[in-house]
PDB file of N, CA and C in Angstrom:
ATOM      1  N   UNK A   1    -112.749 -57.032  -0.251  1.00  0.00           N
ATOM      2  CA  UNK A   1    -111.733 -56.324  -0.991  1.00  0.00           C
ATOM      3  C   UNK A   1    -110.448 -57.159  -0.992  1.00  0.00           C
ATOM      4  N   UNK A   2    -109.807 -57.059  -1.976  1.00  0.00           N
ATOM      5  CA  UNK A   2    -109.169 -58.209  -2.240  1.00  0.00           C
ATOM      6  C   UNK A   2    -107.369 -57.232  -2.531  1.00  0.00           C
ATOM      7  N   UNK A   3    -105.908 -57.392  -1.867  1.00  0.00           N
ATOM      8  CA  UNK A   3    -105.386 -56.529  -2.091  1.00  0.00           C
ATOM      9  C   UNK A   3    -104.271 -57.327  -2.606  1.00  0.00           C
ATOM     10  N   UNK A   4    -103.691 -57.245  -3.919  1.00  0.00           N
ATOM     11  CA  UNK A   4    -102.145 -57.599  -4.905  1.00  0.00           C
ATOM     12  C   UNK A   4    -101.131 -57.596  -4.022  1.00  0.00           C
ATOM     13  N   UNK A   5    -100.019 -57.988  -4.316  1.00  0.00           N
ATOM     14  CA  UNK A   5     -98.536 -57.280  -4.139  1.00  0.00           C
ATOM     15  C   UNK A   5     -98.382 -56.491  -5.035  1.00  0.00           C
ATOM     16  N   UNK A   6     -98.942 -56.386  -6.622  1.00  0.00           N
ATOM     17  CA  UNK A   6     -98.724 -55.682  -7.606  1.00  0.00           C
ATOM     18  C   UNK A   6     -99.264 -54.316  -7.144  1.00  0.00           C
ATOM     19  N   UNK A   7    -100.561 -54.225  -6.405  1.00  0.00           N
ATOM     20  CA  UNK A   7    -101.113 -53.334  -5.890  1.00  0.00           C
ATOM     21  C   UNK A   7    -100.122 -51.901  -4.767  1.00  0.00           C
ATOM     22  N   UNK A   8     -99.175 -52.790  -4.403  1.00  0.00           N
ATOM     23  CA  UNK A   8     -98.494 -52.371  -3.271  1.00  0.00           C
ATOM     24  C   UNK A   8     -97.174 -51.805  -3.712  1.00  0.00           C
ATOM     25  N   UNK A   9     -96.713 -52.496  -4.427  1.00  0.00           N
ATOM     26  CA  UNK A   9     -95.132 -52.045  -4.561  1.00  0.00           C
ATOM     27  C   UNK A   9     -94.662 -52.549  -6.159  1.00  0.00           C
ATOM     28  N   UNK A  10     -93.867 -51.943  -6.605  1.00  0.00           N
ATOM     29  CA  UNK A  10     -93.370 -52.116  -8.427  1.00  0.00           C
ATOM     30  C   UNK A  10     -92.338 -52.000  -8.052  1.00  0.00           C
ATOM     31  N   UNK A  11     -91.497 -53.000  -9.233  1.00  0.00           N
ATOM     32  CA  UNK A  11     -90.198 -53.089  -9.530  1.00  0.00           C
ATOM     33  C   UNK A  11     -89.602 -51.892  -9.495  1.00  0.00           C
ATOM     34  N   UNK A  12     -87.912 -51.419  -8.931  1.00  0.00           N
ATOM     35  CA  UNK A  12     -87.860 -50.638  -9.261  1.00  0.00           C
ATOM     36  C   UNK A  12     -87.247 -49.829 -10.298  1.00  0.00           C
ATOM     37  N   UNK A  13     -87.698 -48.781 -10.976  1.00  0.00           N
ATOM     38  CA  UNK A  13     -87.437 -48.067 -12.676  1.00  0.00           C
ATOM     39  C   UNK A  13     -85.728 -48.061 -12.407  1.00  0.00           C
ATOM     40  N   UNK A  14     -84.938 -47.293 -11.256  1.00  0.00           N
ATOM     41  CA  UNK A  14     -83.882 -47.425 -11.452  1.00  0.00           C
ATOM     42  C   UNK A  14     -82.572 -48.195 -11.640  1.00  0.00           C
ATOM     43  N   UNK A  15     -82.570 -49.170 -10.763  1.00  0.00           N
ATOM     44  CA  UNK A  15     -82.036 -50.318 -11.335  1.00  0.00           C
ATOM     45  C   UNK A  15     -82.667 -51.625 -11.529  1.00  0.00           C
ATOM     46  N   UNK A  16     -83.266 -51.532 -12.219  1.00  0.00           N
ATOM     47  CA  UNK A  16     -84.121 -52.164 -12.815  1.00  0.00           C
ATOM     48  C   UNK A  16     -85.032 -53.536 -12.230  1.00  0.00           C
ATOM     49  N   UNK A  17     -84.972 -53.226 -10.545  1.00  0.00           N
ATOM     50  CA  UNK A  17     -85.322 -54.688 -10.165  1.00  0.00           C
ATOM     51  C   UNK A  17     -84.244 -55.308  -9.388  1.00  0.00           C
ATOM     52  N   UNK A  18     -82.866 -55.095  -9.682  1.00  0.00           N
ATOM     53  CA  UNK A  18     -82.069 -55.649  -8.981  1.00  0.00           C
ATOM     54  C   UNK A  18     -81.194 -55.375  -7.552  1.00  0.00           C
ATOM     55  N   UNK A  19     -81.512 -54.291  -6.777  1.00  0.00           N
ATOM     56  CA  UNK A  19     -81.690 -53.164  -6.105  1.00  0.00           C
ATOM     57  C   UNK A  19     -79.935 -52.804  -5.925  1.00  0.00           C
ATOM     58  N   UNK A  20     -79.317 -53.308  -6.567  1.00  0.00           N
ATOM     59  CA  UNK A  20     -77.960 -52.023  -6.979  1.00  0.00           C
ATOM     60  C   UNK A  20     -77.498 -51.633  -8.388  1.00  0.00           C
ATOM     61  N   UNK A  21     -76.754 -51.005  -8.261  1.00  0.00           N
ATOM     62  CA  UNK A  21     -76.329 -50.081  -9.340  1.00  0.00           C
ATOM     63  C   UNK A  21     -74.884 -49.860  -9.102  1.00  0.00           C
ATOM     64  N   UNK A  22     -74.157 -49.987 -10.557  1.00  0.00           N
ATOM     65  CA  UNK A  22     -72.905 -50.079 -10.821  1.00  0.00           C
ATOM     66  C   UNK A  22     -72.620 -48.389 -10.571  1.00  0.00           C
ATOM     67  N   UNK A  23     -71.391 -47.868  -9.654  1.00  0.00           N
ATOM     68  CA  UNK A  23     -70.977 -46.465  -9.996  1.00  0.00           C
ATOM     69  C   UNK A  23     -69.847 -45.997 -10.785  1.00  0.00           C
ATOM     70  N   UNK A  24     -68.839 -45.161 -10.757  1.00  0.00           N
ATOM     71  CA  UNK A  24     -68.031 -44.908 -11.793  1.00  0.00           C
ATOM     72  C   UNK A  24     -66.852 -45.839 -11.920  1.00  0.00           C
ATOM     73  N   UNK A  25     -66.820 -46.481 -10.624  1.00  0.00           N
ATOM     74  CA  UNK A  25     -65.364 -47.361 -10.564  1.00  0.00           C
ATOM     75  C   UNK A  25     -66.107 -48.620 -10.908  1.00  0.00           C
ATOM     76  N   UNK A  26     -67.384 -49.060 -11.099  1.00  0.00           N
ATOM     77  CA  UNK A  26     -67.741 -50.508 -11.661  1.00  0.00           C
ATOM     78  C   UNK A  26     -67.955 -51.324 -10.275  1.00  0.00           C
ATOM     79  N   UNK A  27     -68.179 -50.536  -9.076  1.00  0.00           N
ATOM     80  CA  UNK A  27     -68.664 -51.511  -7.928  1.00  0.00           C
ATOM     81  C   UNK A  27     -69.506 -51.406  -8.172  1.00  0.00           C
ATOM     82  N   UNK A  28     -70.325 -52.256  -7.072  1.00  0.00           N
ATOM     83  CA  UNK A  28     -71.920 -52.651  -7.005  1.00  0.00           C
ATOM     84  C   UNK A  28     -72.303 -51.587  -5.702  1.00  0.00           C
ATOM     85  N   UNK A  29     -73.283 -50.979  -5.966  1.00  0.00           N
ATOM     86  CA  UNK A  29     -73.664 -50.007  -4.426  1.00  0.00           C
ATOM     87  C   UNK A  29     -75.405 -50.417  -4.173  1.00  0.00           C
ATOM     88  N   UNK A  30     -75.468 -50.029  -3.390  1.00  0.00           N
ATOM     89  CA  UNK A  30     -77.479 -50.202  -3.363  1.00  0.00           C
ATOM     90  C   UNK A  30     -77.946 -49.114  -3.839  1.00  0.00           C
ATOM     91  N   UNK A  31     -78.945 -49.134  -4.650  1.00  0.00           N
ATOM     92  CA  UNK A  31     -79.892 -48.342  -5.342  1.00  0.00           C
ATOM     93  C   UNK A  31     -80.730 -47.335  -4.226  1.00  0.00           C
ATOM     94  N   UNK A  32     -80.245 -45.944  -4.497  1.00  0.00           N
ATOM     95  CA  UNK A  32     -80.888 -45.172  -3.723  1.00  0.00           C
ATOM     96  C   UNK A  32     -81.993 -44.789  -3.626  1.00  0.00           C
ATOM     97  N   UNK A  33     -82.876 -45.250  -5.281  1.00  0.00           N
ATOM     98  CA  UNK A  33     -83.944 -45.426  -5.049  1.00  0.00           C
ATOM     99  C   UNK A  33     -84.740 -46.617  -3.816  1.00  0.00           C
ATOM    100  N   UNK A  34     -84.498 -47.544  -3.702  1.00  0.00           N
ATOM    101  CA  UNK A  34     -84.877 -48.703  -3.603  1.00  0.00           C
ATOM    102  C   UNK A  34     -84.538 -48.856  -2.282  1.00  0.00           C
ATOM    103  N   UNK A  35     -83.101 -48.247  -2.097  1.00  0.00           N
ATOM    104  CA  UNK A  35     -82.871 -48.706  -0.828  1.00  0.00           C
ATOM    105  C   UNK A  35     -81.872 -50.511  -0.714  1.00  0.00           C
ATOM    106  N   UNK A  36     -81.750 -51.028  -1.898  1.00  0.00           N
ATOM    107  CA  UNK A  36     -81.135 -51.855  -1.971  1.00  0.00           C
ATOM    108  C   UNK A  36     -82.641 -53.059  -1.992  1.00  0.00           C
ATOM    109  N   UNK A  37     -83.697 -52.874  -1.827  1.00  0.00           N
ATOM    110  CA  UNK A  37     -84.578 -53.790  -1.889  1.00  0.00           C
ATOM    111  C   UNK A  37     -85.087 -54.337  -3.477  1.00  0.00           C
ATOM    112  N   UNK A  38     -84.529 -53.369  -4.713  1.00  0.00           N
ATOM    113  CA  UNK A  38     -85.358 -53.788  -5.503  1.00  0.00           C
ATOM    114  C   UNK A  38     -86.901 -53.295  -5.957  1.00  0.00           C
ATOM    115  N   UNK A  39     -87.583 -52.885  -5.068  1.00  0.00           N
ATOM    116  CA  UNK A  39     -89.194 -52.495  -5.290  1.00  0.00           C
ATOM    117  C   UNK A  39     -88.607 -51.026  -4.509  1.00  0.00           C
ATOM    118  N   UNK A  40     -90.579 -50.550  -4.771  1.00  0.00           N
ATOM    119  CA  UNK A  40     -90.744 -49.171  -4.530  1.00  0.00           C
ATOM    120  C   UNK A  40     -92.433 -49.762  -4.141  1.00  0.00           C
ATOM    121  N   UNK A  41     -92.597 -48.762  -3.244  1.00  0.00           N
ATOM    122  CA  UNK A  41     -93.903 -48.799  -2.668  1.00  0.00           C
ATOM    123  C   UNK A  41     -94.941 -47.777  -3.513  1.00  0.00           C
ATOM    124  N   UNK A  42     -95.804 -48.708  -4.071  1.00  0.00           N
ATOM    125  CA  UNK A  42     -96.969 -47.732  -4.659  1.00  0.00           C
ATOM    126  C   UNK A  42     -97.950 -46.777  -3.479  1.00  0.00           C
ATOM    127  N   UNK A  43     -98.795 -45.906  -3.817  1.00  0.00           N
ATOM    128  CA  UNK A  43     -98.943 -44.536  -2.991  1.00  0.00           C
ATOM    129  C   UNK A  43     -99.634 -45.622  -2.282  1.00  0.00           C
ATOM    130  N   UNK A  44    -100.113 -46.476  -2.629  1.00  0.00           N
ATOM    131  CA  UNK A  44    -101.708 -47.777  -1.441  1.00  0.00           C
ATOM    132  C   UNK A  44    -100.737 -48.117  -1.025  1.00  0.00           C
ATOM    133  N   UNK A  45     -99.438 -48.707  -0.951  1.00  0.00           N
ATOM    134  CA  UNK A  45     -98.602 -49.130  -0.244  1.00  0.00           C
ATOM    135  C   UNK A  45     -98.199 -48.366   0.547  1.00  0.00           C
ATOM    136  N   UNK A  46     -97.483 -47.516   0.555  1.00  0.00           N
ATOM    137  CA  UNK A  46     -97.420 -46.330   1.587  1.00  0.00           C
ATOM    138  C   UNK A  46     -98.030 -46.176   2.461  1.00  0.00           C
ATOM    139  N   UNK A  47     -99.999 -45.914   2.015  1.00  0.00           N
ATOM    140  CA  UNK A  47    -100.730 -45.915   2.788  1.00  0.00           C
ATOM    141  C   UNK A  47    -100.954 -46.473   3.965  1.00  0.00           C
ATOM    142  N   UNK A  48    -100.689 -48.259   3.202  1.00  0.00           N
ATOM    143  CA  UNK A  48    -101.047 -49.111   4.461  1.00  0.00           C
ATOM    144  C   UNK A  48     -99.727 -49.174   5.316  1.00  0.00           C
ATOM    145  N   UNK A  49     -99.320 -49.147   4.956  1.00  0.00           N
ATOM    146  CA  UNK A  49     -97.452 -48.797   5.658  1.00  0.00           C
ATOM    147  C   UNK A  49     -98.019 -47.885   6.718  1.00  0.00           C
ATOM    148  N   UNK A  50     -98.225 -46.984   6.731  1.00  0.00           N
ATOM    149  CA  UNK A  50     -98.244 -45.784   7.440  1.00  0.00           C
ATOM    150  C   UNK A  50     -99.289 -46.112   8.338  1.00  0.00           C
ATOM    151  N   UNK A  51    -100.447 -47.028   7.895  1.00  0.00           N
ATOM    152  CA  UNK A  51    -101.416 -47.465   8.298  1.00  0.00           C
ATOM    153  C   UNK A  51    -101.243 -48.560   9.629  1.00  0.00           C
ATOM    154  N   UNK A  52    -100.308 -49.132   9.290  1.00  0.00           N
ATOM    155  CA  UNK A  52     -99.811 -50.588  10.150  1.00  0.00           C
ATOM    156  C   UNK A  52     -98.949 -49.781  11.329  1.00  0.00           C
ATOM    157  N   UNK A  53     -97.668 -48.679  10.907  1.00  0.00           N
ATOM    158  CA  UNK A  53     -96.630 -48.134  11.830  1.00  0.00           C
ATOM    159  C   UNK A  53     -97.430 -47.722  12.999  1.00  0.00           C
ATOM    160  N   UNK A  54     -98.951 -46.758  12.393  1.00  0.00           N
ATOM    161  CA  UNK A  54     -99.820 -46.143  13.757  1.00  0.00           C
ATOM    162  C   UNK A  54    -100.293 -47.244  14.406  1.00  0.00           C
ATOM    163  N   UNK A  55    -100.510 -47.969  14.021  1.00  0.00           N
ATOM    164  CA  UNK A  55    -101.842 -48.980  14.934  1.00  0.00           C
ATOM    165  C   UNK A  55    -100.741 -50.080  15.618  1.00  0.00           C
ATOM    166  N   UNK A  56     -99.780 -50.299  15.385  1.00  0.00           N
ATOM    167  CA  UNK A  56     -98.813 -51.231  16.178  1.00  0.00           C
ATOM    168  C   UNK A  56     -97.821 -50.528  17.109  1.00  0.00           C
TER     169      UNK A  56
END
């Protein structure tokens, strides 16, 4: 079985990839989606996430 990064985590929809977002005064903040990373963990990502936290 063979596993992506595409598999794992997608750009993320809210700021588009770049993991902040401009607010009303025109700063830069981190994307609360994202967390400031940019991606989002697909549900297999999660999985193994959750998968790795128990076993280590």
């Amino acid at each position: 079985m063979s596993i992506s990064m595409d598999d794992l985590e997608l750009s993320c929809w809210e700021c588009e990839g770049q993991g902040v977002l401009l607010n009303e005064e025109k700063e830069k903040i981190a994307c609360s989606k994202c967390d400031g990373k940019g991606t989002v963990l697909t549900a297999q990502g999660q999985t193994l996430l959750h998968f790795i936290k128990k076993h280590l």
